[in-house]
N, C-alpha and C. Protein backbone atom coordinates (compact mmCIF):
# COMPACT_ATOMS: atom_id res chain seq x y z
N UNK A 1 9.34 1.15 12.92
CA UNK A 1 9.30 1.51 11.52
C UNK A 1 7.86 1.33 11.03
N UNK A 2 7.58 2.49 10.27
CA UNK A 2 5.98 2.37 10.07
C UNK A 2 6.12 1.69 8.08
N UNK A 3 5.50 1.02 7.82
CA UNK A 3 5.19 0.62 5.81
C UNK A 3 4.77 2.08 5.13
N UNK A 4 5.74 2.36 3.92
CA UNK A 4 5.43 3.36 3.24
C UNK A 4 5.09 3.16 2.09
N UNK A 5 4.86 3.96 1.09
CA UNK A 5 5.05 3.45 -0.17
C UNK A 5 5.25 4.91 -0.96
N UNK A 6 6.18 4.53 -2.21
CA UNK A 6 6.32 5.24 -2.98
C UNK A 6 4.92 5.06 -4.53
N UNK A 7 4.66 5.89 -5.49
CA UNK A 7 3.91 5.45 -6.36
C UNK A 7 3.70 6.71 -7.48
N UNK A 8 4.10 6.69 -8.90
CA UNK A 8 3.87 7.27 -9.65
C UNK A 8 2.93 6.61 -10.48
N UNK A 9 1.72 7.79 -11.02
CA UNK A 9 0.91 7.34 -12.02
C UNK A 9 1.09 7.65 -13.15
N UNK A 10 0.72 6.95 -14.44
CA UNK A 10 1.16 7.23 -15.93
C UNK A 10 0.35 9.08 -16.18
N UNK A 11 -0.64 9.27 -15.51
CA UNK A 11 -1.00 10.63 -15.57
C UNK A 11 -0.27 11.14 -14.91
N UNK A 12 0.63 10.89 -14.47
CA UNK A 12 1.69 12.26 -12.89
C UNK A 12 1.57 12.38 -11.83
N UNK A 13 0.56 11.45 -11.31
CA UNK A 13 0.49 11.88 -9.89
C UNK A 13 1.49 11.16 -9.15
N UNK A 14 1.87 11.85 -8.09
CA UNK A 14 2.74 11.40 -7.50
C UNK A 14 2.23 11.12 -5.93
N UNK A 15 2.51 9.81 -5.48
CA UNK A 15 2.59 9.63 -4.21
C UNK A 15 3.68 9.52 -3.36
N UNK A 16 4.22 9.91 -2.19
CA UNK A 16 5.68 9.76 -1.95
C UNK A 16 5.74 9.71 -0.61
N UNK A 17 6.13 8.71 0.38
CA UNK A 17 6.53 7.86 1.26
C UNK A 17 5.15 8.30 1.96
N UNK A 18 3.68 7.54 1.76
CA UNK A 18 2.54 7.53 2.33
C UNK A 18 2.20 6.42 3.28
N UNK A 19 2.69 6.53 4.48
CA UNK A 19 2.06 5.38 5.26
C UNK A 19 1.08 4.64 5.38
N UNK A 20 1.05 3.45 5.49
CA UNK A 20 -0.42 2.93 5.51
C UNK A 20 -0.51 1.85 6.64
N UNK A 21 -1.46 1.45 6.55
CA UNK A 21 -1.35 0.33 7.98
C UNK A 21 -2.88 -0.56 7.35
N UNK A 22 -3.20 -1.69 7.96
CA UNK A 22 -4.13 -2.50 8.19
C UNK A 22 -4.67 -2.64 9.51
N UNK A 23 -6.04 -2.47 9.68
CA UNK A 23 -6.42 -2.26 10.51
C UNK A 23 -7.30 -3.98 10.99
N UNK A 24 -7.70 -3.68 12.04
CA UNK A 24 -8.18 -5.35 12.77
C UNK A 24 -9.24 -5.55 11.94
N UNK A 25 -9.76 -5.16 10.56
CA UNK A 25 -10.40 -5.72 9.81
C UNK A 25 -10.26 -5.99 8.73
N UNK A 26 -8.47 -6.04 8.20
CA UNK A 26 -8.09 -6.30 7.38
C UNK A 26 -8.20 -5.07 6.06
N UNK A 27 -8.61 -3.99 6.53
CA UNK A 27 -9.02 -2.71 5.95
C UNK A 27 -7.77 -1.94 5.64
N UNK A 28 -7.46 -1.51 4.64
CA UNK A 28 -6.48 -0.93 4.13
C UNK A 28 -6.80 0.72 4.70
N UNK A 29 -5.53 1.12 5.76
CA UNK A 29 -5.45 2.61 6.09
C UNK A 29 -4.30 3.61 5.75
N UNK A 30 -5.00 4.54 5.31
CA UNK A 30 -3.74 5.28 4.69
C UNK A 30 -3.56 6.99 5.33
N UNK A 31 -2.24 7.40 5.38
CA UNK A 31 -2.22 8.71 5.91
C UNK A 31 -2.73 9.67 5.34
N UNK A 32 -2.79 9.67 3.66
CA UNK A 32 -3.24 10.47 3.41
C UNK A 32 -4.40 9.83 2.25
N UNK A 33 -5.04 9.84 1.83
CA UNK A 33 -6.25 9.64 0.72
C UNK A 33 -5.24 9.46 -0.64
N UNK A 34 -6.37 7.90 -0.81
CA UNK A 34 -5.25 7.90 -2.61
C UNK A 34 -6.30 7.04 -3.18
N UNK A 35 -6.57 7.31 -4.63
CA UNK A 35 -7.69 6.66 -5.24
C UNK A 35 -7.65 5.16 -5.19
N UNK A 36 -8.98 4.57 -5.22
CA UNK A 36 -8.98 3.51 -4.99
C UNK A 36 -8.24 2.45 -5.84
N UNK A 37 -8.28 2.63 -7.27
CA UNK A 37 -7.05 1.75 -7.76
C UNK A 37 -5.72 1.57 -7.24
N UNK A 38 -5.43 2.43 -6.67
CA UNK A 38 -3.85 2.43 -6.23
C UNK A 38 -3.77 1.93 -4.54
N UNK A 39 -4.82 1.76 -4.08
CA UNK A 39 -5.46 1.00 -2.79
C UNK A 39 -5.37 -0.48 -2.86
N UNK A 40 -6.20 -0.79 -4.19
CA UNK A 40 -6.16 -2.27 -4.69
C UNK A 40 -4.98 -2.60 -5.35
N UNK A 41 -4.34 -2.24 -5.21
CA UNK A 41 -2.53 -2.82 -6.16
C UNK A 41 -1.70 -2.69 -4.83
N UNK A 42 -1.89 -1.67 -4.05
CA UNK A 42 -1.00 -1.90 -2.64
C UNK A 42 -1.71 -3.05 -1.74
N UNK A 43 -3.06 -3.23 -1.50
CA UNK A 43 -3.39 -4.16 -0.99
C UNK A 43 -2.75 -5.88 -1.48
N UNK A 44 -2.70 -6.24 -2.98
CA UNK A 44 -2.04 -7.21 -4.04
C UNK A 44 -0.57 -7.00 -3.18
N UNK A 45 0.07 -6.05 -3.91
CA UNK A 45 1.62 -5.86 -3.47
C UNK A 45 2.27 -6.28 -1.99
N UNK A 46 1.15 -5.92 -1.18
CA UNK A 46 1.11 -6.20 0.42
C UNK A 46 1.36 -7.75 0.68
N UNK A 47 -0.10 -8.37 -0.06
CA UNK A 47 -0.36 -9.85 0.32
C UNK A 47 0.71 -10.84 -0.10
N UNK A 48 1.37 -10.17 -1.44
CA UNK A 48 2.15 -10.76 -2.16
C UNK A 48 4.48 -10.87 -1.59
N UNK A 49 4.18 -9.27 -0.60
CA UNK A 49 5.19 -9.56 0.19
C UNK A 49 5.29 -10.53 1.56
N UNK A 50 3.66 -10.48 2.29
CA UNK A 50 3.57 -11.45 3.44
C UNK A 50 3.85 -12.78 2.83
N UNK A 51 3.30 -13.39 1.54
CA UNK A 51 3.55 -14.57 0.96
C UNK A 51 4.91 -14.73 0.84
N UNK A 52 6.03 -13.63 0.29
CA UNK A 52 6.77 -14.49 0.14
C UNK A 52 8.38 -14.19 1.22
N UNK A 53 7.67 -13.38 2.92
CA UNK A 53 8.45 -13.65 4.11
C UNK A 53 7.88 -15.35 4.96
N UNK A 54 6.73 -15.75 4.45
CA UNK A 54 6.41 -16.60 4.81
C UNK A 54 7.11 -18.07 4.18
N UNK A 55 7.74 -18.02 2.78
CA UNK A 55 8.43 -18.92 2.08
C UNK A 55 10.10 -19.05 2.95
N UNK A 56 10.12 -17.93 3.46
CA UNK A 56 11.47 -17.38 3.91
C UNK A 56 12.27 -18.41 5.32
């Protein structure tokens, strides 16, 4: 199973099941290109699910 994400912006854009991965430098990779704000909130969203399988 590859990490997707869904993501609507208050302007309309729509993102819809865009794979992404981390690469061995901790570098956020994505299948397709998505502006960098929405890079930095999946990167947050990311760290914030490893935190809390790690409570688990």
């Amino acid at each position: 199973m590859r990490p997707t994400f869904i993501c609507e912006t208050i302007s309309g854009g729509n993102f819809e099941n865009i794979a992404f991965r981390f690469n061995s430098r901790w570098e956020l990779e994505t299948e397709q290109p998505v502006p960098d704000y929405i890079r930095k909130q999946l990167i947050s969203a990311y760290k914030i699910y490893e935190n809390q399988n790690k409570l688990d």
